[in-house]
PDB file of N, CA and C in Angstrom:
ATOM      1  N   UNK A   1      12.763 -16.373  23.426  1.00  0.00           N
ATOM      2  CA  UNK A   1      12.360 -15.136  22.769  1.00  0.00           C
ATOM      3  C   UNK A   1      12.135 -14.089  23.845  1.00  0.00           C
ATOM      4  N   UNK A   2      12.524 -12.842  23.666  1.00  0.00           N
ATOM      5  CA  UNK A   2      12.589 -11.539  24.560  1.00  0.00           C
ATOM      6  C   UNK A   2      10.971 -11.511  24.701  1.00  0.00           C
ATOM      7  N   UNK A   3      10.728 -10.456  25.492  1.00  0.00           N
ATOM      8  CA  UNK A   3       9.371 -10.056  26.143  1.00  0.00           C
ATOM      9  C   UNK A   3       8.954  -8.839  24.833  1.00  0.00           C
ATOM     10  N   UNK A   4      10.015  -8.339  24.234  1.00  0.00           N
ATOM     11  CA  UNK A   4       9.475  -7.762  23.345  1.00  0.00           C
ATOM     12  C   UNK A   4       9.377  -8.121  21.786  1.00  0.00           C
ATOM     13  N   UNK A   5       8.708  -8.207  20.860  1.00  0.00           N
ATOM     14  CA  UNK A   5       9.272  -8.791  19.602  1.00  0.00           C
ATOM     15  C   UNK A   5      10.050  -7.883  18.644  1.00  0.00           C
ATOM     16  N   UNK A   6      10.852  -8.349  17.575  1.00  0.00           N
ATOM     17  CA  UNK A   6      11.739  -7.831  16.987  1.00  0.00           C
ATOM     18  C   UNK A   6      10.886  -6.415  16.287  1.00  0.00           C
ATOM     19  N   UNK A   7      11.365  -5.249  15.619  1.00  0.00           N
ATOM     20  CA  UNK A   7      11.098  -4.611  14.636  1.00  0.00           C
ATOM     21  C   UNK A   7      10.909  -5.339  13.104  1.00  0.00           C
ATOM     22  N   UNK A   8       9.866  -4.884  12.352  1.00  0.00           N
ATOM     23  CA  UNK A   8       9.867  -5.007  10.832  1.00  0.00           C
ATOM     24  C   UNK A   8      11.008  -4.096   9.997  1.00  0.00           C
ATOM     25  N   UNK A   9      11.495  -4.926   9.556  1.00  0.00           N
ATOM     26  CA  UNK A   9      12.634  -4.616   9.015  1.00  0.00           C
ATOM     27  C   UNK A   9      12.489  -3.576   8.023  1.00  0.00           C
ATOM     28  N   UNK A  10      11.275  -3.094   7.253  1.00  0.00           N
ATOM     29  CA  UNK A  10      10.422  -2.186   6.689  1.00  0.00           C
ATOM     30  C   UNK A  10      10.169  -1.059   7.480  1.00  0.00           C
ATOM     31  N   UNK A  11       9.201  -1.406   7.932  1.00  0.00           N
ATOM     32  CA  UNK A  11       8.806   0.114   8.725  1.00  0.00           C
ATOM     33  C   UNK A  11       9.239   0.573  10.002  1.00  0.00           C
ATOM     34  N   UNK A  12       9.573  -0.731  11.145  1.00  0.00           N
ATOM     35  CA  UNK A  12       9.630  -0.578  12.271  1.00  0.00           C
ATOM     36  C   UNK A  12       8.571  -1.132  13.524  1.00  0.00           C
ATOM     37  N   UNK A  13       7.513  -1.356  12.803  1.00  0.00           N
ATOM     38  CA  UNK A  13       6.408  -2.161  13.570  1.00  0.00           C
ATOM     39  C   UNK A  13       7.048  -3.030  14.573  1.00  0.00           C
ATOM     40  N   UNK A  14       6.260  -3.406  15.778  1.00  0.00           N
ATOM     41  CA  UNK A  14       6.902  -4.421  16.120  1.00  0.00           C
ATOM     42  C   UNK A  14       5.989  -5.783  15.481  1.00  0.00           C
ATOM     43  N   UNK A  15       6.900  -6.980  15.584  1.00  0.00           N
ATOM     44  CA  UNK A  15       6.125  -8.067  14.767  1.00  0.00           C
ATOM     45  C   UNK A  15       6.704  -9.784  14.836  1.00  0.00           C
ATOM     46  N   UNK A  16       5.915 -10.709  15.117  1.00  0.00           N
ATOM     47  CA  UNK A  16       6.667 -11.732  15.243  1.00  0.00           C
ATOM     48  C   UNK A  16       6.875 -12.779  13.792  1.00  0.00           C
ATOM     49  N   UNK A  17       6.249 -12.185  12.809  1.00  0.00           N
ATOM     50  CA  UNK A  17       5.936 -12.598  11.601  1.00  0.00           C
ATOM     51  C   UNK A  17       7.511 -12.341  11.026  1.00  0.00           C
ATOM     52  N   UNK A  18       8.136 -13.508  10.279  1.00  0.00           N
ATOM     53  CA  UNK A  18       9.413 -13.459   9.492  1.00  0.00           C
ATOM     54  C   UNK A  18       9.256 -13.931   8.046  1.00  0.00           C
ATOM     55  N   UNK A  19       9.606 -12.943   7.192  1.00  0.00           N
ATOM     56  CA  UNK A  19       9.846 -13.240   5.789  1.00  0.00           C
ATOM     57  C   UNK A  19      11.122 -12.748   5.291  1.00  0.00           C
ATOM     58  N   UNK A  20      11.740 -14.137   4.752  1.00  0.00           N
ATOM     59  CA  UNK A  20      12.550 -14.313   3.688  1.00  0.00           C
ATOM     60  C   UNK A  20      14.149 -13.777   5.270  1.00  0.00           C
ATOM     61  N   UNK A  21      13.481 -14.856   6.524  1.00  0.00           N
ATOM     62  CA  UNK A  21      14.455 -14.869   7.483  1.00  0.00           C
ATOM     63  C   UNK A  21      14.792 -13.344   7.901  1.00  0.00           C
ATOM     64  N   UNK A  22      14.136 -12.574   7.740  1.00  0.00           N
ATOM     65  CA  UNK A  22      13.729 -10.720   8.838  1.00  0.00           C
ATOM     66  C   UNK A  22      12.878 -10.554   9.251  1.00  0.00           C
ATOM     67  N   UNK A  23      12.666 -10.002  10.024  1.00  0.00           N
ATOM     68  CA  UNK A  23      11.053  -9.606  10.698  1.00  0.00           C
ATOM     69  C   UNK A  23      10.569  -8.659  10.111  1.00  0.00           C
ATOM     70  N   UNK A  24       9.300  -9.348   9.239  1.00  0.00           N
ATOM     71  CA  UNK A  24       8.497  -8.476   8.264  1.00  0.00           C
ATOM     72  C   UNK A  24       7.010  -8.438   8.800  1.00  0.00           C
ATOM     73  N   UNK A  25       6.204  -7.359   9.317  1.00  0.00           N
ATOM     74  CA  UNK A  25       5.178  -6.872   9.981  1.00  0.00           C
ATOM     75  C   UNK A  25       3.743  -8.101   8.429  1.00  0.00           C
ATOM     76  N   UNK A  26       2.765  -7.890   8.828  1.00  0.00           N
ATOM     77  CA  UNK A  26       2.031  -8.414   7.803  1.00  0.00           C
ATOM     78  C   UNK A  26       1.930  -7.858   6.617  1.00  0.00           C
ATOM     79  N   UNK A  27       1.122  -6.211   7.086  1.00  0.00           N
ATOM     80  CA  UNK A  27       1.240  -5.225   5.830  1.00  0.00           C
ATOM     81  C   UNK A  27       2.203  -4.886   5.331  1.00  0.00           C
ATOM     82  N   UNK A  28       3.522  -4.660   5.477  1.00  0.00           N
ATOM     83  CA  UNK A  28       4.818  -4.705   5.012  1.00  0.00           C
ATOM     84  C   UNK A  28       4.817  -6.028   4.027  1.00  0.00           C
ATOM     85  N   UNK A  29       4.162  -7.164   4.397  1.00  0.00           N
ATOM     86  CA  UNK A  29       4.759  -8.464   3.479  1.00  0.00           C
ATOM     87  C   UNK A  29       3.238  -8.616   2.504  1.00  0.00           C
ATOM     88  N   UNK A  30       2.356  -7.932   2.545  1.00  0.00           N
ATOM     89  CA  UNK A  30       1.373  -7.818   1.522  1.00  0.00           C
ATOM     90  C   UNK A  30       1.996  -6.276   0.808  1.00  0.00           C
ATOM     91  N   UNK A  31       2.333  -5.605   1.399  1.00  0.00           N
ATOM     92  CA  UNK A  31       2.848  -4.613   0.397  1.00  0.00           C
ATOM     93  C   UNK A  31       3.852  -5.273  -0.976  1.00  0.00           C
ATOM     94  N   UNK A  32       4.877  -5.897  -0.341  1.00  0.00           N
ATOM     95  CA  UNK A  32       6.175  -6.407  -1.149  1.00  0.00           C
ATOM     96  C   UNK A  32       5.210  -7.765  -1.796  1.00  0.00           C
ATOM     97  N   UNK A  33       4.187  -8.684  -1.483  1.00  0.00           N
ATOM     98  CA  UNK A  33       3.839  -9.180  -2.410  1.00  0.00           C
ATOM     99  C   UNK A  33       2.557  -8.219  -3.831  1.00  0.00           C
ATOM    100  N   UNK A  34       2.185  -7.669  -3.038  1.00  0.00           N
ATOM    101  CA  UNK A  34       1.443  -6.509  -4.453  1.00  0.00           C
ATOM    102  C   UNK A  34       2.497  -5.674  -5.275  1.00  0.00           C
ATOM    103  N   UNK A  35       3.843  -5.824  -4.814  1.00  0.00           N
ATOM    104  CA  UNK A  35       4.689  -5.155  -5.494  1.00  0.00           C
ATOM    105  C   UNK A  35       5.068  -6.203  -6.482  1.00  0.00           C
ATOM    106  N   UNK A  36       5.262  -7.513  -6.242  1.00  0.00           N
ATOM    107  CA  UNK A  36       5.766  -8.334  -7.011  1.00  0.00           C
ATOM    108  C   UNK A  36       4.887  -8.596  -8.163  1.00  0.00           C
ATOM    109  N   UNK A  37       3.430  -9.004  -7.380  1.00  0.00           N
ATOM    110  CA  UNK A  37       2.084  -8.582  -8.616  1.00  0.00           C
ATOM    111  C   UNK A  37       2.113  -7.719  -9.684  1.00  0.00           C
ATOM    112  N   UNK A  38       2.864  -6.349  -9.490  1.00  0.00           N
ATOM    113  CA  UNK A  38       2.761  -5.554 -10.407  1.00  0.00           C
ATOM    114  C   UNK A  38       3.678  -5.770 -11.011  1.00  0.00           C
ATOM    115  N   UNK A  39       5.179  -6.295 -11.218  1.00  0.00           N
ATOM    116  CA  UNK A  39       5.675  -6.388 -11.956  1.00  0.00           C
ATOM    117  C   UNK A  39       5.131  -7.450 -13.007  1.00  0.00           C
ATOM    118  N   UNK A  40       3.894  -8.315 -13.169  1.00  0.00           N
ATOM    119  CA  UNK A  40       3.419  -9.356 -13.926  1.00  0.00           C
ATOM    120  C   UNK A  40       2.765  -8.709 -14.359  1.00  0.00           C
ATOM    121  N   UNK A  41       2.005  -7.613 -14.230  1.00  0.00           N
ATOM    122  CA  UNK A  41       0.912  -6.515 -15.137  1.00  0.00           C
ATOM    123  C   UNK A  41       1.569  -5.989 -16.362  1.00  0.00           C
ATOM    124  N   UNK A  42       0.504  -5.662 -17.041  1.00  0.00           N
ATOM    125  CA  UNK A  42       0.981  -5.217 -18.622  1.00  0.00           C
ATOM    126  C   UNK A  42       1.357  -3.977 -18.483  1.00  0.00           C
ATOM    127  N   UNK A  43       2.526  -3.185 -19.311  1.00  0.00           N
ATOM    128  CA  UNK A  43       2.575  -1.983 -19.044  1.00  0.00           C
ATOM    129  C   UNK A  43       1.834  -1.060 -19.243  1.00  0.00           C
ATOM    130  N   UNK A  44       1.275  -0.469 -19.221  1.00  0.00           N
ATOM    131  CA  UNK A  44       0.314   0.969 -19.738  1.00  0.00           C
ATOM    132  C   UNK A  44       1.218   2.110 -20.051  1.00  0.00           C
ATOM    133  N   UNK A  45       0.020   2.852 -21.305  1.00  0.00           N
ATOM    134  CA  UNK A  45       0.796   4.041 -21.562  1.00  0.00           C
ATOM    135  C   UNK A  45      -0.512   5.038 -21.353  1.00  0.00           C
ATOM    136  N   UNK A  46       0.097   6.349 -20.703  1.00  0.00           N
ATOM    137  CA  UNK A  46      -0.621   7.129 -19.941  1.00  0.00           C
ATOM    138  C   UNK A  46      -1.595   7.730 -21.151  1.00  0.00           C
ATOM    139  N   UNK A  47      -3.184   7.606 -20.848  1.00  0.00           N
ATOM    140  CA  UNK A  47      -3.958   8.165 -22.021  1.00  0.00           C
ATOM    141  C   UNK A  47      -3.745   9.975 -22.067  1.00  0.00           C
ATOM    142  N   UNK A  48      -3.688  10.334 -21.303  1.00  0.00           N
ATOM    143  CA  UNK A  48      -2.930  11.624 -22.157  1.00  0.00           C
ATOM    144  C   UNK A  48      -1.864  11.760 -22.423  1.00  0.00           C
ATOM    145  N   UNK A  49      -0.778  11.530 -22.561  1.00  0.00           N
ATOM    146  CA  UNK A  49       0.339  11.812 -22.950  1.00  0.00           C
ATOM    147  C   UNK A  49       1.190  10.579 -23.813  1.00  0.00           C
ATOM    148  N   UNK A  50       0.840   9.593 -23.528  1.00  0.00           N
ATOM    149  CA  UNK A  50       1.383   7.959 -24.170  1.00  0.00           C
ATOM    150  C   UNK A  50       2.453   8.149 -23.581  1.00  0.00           C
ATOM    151  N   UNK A  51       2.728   8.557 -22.480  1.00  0.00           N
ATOM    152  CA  UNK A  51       4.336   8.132 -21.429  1.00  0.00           C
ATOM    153  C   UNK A  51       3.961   6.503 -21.069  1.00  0.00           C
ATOM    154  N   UNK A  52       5.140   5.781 -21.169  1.00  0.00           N
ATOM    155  CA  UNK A  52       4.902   4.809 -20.263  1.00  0.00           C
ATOM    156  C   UNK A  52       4.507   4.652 -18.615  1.00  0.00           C
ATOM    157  N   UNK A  53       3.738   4.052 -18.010  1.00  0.00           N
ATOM    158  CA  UNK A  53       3.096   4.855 -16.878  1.00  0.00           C
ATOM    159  C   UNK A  53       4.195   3.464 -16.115  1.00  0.00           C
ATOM    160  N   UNK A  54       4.708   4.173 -14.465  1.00  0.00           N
ATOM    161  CA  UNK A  54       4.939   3.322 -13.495  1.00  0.00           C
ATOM    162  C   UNK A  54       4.091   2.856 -12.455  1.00  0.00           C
ATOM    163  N   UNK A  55       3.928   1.039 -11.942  1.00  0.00           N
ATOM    164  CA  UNK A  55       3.194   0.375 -11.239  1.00  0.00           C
ATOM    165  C   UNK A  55       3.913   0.970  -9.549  1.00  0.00           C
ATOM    166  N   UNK A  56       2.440   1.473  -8.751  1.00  0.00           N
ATOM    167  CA  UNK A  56       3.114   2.045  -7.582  1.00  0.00           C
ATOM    168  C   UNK A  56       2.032   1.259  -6.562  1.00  0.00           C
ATOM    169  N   UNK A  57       2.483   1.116  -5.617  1.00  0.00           N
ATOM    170  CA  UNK A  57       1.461   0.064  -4.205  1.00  0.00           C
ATOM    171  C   UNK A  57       0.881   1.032  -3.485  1.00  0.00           C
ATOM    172  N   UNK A  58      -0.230   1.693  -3.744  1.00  0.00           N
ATOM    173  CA  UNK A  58      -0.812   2.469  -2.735  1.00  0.00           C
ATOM    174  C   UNK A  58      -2.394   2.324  -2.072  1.00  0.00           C
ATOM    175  N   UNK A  59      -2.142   2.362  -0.336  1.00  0.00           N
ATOM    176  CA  UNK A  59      -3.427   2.147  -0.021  1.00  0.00           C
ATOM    177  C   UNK A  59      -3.485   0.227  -0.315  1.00  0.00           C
ATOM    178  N   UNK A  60      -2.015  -0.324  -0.589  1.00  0.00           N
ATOM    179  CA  UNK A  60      -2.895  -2.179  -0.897  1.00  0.00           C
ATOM    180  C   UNK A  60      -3.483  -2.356  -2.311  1.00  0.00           C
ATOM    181  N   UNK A  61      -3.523  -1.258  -2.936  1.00  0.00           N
ATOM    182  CA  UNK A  61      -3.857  -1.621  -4.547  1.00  0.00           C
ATOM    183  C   UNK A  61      -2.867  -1.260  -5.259  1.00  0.00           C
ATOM    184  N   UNK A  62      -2.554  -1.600  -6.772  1.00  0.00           N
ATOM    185  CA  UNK A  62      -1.807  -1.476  -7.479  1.00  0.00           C
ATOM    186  C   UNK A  62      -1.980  -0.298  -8.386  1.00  0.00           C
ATOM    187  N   UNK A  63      -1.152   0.576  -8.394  1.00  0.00           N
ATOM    188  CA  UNK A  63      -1.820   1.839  -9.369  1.00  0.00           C
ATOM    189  C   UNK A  63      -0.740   1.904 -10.680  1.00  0.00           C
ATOM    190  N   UNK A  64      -1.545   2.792 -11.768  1.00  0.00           N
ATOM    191  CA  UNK A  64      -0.527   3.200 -12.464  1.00  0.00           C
ATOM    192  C   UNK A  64      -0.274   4.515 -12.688  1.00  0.00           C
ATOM    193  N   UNK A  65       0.797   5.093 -12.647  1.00  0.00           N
ATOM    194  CA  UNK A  65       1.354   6.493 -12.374  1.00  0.00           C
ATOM    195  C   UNK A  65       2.092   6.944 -13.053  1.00  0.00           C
ATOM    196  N   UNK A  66       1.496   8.397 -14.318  1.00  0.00           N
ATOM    197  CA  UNK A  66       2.463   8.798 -15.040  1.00  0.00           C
ATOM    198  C   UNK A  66       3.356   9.209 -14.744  1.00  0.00           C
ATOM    199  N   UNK A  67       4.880   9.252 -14.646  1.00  0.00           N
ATOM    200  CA  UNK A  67       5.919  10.175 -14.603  1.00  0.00           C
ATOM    201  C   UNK A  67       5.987  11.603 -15.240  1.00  0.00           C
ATOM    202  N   UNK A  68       5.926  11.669 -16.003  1.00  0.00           N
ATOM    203  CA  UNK A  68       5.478  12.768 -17.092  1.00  0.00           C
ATOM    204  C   UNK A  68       4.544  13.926 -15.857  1.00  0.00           C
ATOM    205  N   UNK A  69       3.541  13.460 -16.235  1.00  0.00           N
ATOM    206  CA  UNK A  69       2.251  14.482 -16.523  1.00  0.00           C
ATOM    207  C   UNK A  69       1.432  14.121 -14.552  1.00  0.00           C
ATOM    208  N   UNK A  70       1.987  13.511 -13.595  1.00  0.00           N
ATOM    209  CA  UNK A  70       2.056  12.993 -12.700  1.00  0.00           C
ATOM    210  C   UNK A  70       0.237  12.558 -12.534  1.00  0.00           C
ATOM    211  N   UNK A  71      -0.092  11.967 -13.539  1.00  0.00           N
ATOM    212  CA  UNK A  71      -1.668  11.582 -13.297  1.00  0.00           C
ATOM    213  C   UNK A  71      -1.602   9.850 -13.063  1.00  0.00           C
ATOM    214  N   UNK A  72      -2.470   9.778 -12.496  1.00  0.00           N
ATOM    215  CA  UNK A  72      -2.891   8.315 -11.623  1.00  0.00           C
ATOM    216  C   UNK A  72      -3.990   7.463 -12.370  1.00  0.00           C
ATOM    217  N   UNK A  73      -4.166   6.587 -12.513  1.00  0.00           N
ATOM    218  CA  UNK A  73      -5.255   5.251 -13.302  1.00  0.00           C
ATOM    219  C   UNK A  73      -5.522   4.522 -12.820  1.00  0.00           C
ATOM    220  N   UNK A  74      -6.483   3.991 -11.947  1.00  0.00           N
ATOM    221  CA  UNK A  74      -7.335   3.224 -11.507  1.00  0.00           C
ATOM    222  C   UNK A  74      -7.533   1.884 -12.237  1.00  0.00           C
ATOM    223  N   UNK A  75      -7.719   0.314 -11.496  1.00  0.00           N
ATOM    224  CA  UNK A  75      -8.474  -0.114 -12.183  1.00  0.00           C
ATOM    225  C   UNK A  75     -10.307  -0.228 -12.556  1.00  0.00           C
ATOM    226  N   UNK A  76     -10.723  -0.702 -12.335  1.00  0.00           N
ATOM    227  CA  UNK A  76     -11.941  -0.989 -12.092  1.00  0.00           C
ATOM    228  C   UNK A  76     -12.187  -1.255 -10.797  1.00  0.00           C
ATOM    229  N   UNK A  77     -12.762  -0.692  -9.584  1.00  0.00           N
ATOM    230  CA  UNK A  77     -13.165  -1.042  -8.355  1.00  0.00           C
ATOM    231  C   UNK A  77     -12.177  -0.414  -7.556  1.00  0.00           C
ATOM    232  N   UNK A  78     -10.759   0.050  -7.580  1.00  0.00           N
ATOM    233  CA  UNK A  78      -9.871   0.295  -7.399  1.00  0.00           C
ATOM    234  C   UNK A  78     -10.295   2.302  -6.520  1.00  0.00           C
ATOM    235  N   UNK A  79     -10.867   2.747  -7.221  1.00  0.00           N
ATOM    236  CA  UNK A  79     -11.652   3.932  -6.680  1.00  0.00           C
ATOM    237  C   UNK A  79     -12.372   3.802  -5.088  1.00  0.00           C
ATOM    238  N   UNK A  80     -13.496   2.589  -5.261  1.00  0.00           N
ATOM    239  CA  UNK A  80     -14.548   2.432  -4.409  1.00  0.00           C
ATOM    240  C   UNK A  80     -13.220   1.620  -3.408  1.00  0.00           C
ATOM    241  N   UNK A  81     -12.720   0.963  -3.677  1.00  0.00           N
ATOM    242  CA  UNK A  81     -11.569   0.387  -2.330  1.00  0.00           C
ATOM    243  C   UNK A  81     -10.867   1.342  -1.827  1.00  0.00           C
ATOM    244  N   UNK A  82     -10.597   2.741  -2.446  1.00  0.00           N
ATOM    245  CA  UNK A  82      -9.896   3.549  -2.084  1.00  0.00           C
ATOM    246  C   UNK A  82     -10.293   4.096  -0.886  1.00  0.00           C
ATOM    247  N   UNK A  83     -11.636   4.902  -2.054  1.00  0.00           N
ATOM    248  CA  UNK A  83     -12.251   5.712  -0.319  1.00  0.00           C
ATOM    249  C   UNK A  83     -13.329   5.096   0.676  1.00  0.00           C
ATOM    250  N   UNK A  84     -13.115   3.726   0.298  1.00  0.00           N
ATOM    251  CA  UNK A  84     -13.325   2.714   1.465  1.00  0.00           C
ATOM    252  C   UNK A  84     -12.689   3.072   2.440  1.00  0.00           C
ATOM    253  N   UNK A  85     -11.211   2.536   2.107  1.00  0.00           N
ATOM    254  CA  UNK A  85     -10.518   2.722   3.403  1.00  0.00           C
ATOM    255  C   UNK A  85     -10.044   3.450   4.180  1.00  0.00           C
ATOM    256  N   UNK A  86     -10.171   5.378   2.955  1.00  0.00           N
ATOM    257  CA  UNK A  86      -9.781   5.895   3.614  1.00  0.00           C
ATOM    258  C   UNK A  86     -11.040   6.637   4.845  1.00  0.00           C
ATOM    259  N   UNK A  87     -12.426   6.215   4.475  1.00  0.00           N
ATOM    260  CA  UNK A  87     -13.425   6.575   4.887  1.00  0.00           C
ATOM    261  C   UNK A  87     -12.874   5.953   6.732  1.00  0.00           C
ATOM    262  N   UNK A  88     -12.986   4.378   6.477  1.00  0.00           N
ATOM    263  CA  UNK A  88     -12.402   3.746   7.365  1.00  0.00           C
ATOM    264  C   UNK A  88     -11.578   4.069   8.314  1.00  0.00           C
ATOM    265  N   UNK A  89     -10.508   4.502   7.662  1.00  0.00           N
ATOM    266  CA  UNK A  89      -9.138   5.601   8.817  1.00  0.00           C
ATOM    267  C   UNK A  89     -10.060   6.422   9.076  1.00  0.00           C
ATOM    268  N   UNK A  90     -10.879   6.910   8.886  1.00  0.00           N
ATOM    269  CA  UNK A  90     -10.816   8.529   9.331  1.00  0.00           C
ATOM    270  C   UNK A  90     -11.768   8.360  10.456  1.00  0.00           C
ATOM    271  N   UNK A  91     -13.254   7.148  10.005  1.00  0.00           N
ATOM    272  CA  UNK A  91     -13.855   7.034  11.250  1.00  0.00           C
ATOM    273  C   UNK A  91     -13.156   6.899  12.585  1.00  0.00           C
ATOM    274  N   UNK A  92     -11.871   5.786  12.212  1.00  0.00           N
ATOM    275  CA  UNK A  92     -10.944   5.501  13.143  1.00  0.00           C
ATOM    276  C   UNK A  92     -10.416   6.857  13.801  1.00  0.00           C
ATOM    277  N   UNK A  93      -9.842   7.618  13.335  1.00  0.00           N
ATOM    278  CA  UNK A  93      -9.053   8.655  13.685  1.00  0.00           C
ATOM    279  C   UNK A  93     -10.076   9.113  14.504  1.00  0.00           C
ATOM    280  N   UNK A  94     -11.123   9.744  14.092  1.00  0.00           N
ATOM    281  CA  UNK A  94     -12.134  10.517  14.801  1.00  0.00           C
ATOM    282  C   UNK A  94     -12.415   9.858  16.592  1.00  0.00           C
ATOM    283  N   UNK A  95     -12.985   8.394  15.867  1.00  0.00           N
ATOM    284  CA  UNK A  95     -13.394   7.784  17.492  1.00  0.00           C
ATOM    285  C   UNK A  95     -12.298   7.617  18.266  1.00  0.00           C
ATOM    286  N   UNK A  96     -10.547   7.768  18.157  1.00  0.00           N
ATOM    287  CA  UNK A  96      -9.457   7.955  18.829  1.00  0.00           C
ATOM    288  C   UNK A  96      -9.730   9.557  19.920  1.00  0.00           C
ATOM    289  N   UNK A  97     -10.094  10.343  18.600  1.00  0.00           N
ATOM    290  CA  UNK A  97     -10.558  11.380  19.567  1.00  0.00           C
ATOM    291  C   UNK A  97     -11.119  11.534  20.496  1.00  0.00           C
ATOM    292  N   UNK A  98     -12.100  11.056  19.986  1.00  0.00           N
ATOM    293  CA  UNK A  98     -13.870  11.316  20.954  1.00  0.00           C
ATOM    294  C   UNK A  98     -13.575  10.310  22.189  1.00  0.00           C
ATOM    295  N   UNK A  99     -12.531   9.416  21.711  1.00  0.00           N
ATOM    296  CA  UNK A  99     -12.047   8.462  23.447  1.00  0.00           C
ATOM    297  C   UNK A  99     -11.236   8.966  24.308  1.00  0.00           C
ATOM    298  N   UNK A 100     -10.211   9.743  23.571  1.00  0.00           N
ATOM    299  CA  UNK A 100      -9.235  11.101  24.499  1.00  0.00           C
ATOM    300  C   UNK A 100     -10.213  11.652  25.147  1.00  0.00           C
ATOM    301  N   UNK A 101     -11.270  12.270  24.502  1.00  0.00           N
ATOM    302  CA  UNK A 101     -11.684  13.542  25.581  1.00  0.00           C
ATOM    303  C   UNK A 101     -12.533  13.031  26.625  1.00  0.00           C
TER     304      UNK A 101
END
C-alpha cells in the first residue's frame, strides 16, 4: 500500500475504509446507509400543502422535504441534533481561528 491512501470515491477524503470494493471515507458510508434507511420510512404528505414530501440526508439525519412549497419536517429530536452539531462546527471553526492568530 502507497504512503498515501486512496480518495473516497464520494467526496474525495482521503480514506483507508472500502465499501462495496471503493474507497468510501466513514461519513460518506453512514451517509449512503441513512439514505438506504429512508427509503424503509413511510411516505409523508407535506401538512400544508398534501404534496408528497421527499426523504433527504442532512447533517446525518433523515429529513422530509416538500418539493412544492420547499418546507422541511423534523422528526422528534431531530431539531435538538441539529443545532447540536451545528453549535459544534462552529465552536470548531472559531477555536481554528483563535489557533491561527
Amino acid at each position: 500500500m502507497g504512503l498515501f491512501a486512496p480518495k473516497c470515491a464520494r467526496c474525495g477524503q482521503r480514506t483507508r475504509n472500502i465499501e462495496d470494493g471503493k474507497p468510501t471515507c466513514a461519513a460518506c458510508a453512514q451517509e449512503m446507509q441513512l439514505m438506504l434507511e429512508a427509503q424503509d420510512e413511510n411516505l409523508r404528505l407535506c401538512p400544508l400543502d398534501a404534496s408528497p414530501m421527499k426523504k433527504e440526508v442532512a447533517h446525518m439525519l433523515i429529513i422530509d422535504k416538500c418539493p412544492k412549497c420547499n418546507g422541511v419536517w423534523l422528526d422528534g429530536g431531530e431539531l435538538e441534533k441539529l443545532s447540536g452539531d451545528l453549535r459544534a462546527e462552529a465552536y470548531s471553526a472559531m477555536s481554528a481561528v483563535i489557533m491561527a492568530c
